[in-house]
N, C-alpha and C. Protein backbone atom coordinates (compact mmCIF):
# COMPACT_ATOMS: atom_id res chain seq x y z
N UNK A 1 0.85 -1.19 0.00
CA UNK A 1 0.00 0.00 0.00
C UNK A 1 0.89 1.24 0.00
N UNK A 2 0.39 2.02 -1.03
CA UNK A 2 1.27 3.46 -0.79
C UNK A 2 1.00 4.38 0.34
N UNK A 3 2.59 5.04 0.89
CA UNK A 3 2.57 5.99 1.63
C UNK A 3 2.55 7.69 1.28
N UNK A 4 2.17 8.46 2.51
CA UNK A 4 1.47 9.29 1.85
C UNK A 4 2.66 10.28 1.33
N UNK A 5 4.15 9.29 1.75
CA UNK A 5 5.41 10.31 0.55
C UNK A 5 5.29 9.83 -0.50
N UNK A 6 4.37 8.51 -1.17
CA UNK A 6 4.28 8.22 -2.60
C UNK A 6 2.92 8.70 -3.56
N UNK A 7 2.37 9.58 -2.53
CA UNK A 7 1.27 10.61 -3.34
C UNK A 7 1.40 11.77 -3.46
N UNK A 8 2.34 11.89 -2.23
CA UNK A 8 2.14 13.80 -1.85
C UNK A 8 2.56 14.44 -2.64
N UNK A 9 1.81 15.80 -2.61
CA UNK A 9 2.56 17.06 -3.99
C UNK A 9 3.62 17.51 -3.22
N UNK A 10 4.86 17.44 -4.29
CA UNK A 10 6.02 17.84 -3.27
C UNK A 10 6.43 19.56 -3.33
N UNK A 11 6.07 19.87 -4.44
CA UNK A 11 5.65 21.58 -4.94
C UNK A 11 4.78 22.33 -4.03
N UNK A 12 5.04 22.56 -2.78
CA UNK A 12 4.02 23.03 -2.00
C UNK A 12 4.16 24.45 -1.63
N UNK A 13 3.24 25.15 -2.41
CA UNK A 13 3.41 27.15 -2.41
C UNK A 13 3.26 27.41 -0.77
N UNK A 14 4.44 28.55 -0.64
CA UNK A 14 4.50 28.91 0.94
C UNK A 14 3.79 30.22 0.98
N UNK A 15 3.31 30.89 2.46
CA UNK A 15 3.46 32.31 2.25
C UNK A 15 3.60 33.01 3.41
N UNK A 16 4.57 33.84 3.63
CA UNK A 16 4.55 34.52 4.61
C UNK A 16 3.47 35.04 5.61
N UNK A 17 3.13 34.79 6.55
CA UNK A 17 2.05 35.21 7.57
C UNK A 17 2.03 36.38 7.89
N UNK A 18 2.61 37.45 7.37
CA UNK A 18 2.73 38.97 7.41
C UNK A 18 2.00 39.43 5.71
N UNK A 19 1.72 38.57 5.06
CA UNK A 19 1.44 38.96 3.99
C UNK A 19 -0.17 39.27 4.01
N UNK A 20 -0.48 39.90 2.94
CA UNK A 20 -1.87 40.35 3.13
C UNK A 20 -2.31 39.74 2.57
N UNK A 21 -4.04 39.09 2.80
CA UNK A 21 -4.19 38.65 2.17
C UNK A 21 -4.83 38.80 -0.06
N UNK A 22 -5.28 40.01 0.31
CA UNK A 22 -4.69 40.10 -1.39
C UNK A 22 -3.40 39.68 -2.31
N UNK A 23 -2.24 39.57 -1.51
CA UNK A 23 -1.36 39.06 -1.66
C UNK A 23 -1.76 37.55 -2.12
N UNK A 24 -2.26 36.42 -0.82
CA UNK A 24 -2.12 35.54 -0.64
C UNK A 24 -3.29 35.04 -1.96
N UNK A 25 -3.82 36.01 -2.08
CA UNK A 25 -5.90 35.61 -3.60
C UNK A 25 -4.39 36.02 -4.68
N UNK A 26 -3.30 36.53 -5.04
CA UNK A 26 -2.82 36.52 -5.83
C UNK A 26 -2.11 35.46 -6.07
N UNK A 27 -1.20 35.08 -5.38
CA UNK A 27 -0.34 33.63 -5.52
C UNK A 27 -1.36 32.56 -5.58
N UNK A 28 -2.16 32.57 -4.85
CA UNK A 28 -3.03 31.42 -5.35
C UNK A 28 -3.66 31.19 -6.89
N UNK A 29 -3.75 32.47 -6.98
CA UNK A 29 -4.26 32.60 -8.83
C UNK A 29 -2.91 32.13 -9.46
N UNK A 30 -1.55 32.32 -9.37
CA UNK A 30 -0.93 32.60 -10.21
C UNK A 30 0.01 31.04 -10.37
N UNK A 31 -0.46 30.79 -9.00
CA UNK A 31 0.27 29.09 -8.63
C UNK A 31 -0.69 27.93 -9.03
N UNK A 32 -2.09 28.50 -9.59
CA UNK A 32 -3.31 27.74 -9.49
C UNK A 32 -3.40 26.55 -8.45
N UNK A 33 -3.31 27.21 -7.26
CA UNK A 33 -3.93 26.16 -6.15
C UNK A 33 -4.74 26.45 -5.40
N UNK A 34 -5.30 25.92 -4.12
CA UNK A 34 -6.38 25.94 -3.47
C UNK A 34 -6.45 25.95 -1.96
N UNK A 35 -4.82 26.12 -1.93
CA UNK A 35 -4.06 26.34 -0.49
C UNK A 35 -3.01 27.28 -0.54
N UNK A 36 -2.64 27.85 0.57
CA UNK A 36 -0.83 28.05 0.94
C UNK A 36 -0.74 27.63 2.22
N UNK A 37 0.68 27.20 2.23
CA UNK A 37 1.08 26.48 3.95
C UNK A 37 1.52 28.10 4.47
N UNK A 38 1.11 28.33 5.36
CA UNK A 38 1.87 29.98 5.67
C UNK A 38 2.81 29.16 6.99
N UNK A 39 4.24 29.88 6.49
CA UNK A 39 5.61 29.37 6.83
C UNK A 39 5.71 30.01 8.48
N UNK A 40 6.46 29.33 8.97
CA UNK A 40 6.87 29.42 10.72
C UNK A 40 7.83 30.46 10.72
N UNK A 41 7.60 31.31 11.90
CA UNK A 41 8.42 32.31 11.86
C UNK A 41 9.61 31.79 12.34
N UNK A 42 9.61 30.72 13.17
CA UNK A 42 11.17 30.30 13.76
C UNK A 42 10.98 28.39 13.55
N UNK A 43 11.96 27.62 13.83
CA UNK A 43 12.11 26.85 14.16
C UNK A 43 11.37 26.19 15.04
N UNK A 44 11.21 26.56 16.36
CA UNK A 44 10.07 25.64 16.99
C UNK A 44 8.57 26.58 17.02
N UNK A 45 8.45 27.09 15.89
CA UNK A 45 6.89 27.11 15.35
C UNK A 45 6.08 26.24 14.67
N UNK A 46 4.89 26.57 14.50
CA UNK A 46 4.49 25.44 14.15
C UNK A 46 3.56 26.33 12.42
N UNK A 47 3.40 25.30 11.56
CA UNK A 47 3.25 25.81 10.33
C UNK A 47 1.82 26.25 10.34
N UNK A 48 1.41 26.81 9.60
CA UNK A 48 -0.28 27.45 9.38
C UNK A 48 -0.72 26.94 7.85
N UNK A 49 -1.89 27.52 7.54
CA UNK A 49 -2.53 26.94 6.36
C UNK A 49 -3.67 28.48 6.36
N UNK A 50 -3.55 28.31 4.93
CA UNK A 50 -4.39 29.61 5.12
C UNK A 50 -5.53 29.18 3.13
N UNK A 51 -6.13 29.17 3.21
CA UNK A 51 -7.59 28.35 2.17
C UNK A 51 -8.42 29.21 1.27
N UNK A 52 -8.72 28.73 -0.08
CA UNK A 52 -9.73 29.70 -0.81
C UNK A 52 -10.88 29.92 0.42
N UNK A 53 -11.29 28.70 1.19
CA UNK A 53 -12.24 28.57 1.60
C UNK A 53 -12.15 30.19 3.10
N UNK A 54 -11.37 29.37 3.53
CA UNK A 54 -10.85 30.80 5.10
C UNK A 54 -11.29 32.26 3.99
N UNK A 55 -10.32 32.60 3.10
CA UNK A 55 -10.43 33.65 2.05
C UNK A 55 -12.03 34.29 1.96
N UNK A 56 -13.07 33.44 1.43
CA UNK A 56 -14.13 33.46 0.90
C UNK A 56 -14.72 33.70 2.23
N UNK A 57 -14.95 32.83 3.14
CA UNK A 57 -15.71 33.14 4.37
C UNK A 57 -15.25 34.25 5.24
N UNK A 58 -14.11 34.83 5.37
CA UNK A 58 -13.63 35.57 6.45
C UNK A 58 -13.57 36.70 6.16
N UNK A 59 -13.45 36.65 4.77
CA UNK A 59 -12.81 38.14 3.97
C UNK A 59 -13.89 38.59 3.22
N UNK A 60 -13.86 38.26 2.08
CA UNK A 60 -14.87 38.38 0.94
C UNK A 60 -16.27 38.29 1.51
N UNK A 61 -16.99 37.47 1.96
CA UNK A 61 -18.50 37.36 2.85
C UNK A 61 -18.50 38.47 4.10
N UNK A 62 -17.56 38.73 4.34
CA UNK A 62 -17.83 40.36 4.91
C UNK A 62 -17.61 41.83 4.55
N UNK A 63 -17.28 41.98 3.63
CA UNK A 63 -16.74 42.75 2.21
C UNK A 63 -15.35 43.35 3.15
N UNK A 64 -14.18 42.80 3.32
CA UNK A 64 -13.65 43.41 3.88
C UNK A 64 -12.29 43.52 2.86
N UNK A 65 -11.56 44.45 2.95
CA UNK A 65 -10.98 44.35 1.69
C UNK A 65 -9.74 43.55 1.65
N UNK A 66 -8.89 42.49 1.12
CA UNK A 66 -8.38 41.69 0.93
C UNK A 66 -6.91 42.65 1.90
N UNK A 67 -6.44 43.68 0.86
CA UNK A 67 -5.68 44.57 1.47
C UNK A 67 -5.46 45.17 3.02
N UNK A 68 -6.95 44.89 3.54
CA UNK A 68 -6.80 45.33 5.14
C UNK A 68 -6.63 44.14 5.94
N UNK A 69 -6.25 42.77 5.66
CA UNK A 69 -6.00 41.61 6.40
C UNK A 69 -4.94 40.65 6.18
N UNK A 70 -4.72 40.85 6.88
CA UNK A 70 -2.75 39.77 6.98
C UNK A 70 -3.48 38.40 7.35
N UNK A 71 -2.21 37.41 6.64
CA UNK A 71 -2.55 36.22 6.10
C UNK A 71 -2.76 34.98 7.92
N UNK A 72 -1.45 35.66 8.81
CA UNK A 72 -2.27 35.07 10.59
C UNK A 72 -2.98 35.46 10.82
N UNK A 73 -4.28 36.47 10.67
CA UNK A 73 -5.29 36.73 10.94
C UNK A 73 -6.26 35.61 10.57
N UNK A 74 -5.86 35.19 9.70
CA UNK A 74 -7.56 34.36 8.71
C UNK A 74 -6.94 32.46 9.04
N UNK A 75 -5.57 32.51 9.36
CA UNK A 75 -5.18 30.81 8.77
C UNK A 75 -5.34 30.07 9.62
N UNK A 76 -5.74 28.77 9.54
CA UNK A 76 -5.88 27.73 10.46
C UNK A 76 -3.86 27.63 10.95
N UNK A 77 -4.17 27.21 12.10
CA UNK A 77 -2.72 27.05 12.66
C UNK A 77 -2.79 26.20 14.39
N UNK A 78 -1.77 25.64 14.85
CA UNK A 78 -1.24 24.49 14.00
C UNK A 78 -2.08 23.55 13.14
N UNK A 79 -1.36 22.49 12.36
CA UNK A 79 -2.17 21.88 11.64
C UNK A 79 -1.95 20.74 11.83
N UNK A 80 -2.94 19.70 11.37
CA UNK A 80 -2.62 18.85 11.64
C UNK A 80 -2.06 17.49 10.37
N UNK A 81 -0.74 17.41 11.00
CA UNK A 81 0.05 16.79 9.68
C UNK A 81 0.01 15.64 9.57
N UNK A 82 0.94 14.73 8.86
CA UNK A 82 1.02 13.28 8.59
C UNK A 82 2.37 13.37 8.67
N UNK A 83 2.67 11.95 8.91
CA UNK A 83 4.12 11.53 8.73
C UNK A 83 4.26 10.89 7.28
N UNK A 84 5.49 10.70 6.43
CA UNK A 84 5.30 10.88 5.65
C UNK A 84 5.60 8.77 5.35
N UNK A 85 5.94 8.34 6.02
CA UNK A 85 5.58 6.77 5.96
C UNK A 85 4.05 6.54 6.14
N UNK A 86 3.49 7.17 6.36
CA UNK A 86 1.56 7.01 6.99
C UNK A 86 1.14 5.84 5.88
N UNK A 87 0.43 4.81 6.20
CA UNK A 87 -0.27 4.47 4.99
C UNK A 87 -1.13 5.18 4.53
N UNK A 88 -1.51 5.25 3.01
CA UNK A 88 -2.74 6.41 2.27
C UNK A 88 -3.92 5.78 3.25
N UNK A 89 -4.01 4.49 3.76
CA UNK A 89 -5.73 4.02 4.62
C UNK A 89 -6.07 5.32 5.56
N UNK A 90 -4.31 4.83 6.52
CA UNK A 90 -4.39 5.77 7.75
C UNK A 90 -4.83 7.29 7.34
N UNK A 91 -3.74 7.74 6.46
CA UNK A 91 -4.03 9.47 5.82
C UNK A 91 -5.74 9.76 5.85
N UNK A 92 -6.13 8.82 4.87
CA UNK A 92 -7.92 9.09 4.49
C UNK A 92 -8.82 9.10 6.05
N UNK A 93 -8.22 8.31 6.54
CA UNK A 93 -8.95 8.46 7.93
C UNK A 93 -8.80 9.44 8.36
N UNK A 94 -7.61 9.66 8.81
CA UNK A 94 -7.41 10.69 9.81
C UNK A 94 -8.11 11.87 9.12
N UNK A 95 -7.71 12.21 7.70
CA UNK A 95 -8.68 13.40 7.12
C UNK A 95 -10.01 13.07 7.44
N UNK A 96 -10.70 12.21 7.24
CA UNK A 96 -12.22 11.64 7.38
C UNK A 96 -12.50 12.15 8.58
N UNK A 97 -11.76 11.48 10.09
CA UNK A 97 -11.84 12.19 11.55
C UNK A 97 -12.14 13.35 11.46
N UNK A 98 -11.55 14.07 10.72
CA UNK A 98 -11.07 15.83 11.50
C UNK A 98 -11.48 16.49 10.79
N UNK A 99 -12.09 15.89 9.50
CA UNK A 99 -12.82 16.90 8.18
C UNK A 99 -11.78 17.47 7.56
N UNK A 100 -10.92 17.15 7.18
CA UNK A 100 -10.00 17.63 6.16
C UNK A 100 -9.82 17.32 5.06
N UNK A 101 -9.30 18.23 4.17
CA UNK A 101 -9.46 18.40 2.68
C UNK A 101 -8.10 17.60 2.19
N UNK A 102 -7.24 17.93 3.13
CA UNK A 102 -5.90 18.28 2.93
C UNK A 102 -4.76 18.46 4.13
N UNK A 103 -3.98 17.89 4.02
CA UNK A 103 -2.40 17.91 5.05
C UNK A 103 -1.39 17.67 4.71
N UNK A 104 -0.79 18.50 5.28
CA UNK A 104 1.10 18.67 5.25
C UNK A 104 1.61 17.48 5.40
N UNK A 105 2.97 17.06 4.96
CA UNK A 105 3.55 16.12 5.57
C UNK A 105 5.06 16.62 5.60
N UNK A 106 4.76 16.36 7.19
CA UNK A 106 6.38 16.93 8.25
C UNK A 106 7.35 15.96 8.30
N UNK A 107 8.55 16.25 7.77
CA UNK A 107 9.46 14.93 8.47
C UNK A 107 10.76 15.75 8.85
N UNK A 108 11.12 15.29 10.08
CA UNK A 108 12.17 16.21 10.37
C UNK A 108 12.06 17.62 10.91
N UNK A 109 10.72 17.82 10.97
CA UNK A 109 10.53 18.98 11.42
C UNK A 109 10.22 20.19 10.23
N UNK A 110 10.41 19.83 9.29
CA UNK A 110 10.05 20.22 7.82
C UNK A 110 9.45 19.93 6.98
N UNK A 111 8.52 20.95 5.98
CA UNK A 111 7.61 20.63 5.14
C UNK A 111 8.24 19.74 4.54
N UNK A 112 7.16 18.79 3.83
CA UNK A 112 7.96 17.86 2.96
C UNK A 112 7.24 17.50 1.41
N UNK A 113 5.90 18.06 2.12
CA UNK A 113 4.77 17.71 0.86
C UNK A 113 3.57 18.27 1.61
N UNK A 114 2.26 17.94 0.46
CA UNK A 114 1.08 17.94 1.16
C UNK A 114 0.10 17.04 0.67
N UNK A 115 -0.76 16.32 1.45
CA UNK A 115 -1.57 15.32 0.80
C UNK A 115 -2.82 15.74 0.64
N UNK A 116 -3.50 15.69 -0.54
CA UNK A 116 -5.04 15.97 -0.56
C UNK A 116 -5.68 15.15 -0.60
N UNK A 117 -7.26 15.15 -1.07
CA UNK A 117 -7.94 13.96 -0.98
C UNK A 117 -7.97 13.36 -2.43
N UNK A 118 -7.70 14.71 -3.47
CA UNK A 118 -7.42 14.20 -4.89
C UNK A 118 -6.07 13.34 -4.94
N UNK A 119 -5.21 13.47 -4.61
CA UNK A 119 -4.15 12.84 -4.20
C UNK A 119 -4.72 11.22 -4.00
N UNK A 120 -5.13 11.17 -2.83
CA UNK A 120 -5.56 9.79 -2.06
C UNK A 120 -6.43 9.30 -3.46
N UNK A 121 -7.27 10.07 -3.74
CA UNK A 121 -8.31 9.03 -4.98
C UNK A 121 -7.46 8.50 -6.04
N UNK A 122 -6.44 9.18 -6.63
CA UNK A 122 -5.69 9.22 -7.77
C UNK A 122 -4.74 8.07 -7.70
N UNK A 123 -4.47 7.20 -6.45
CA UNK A 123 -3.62 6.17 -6.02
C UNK A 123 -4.40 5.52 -5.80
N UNK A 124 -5.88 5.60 -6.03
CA UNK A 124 -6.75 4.07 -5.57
C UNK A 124 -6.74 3.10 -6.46
C-alpha cells in the first residue's frame, strides 16, 4: 500500500504570515492552487494553512478588503500533519476524523509535501 510520501505534492506554495491577504488571492491565482502552507516564523513554530475557503468566508462574505487583512489573521494554525511513511488508509482516515481536505507532511521537522484527498483518490 502506498505511503502518503508516494502521493504527496512535493511543490508546496508557501506564504509569509505577514502577507496580506490580497497578496495571498494573488499567488493562489498565479500558482493555481487551493491552499498556501503559511511558513513558521522560527524553528520551533508550528506551520499554518491559510484556504480559498478561510479567504471566501472571512474576507470576501464580509466585504472586507483583501488589502486590510494579513494572512495570521484568517489561517488555520497548528495543523494537523502526517508523517510521511503514513499508509494512504491511515491518511484518508485521519482526514475523514477531523474533516480535512488536505495535510502537510512533516518529516524532520520540515515541510515535505502535502496530501489531498485528490491525491488519495488518484492512487486508488
Amino acid at each position: 500500500m502506498p505511503t502518503a510520501k508516494d502521493i504527496m505534492t512535493t511543490n508546496v506554495i508557501t506564504i509569509d504570515g505577514n502577507a496580506t491577504v490580497a497578496e495571498a488571492i494573488q499567488k493562489i491565482k498565479d500558482e493555481g492552487v487551493r491552499c498556501l502552507v503559511v511558513e513558521r516564523r522560527s524553528e520551533d513554530d508550528a506551520y499554518g494553512i491559510v484556504t480559498q475557503r478561510d479567504i471566501a468566508y472571512n474576507v470576501i462574505a464580509f466585504s472586507i478588503d483583501p488589502e486590510d487583512v494579513k494572512v495570521h489573521e484568517i489561517m488555520s494554525k497548528p495543523l494537523v500533519v502526517v508523517n510521511k511513511d503514513l499508509d494512504i488508509r491511515h491518511v484518508a482516515r485521519l482526514m475523514a476524523n477531523v474533516g480535512l481536505s488536505r495535510a502537510p507532511v512533516i518529516f524532520d521537522g520540515r515541510l515535505q509535501g502535502i496530501v489531498s484527498v485528490s491525491d488519495i483518490i488518484n492512487a486508488s
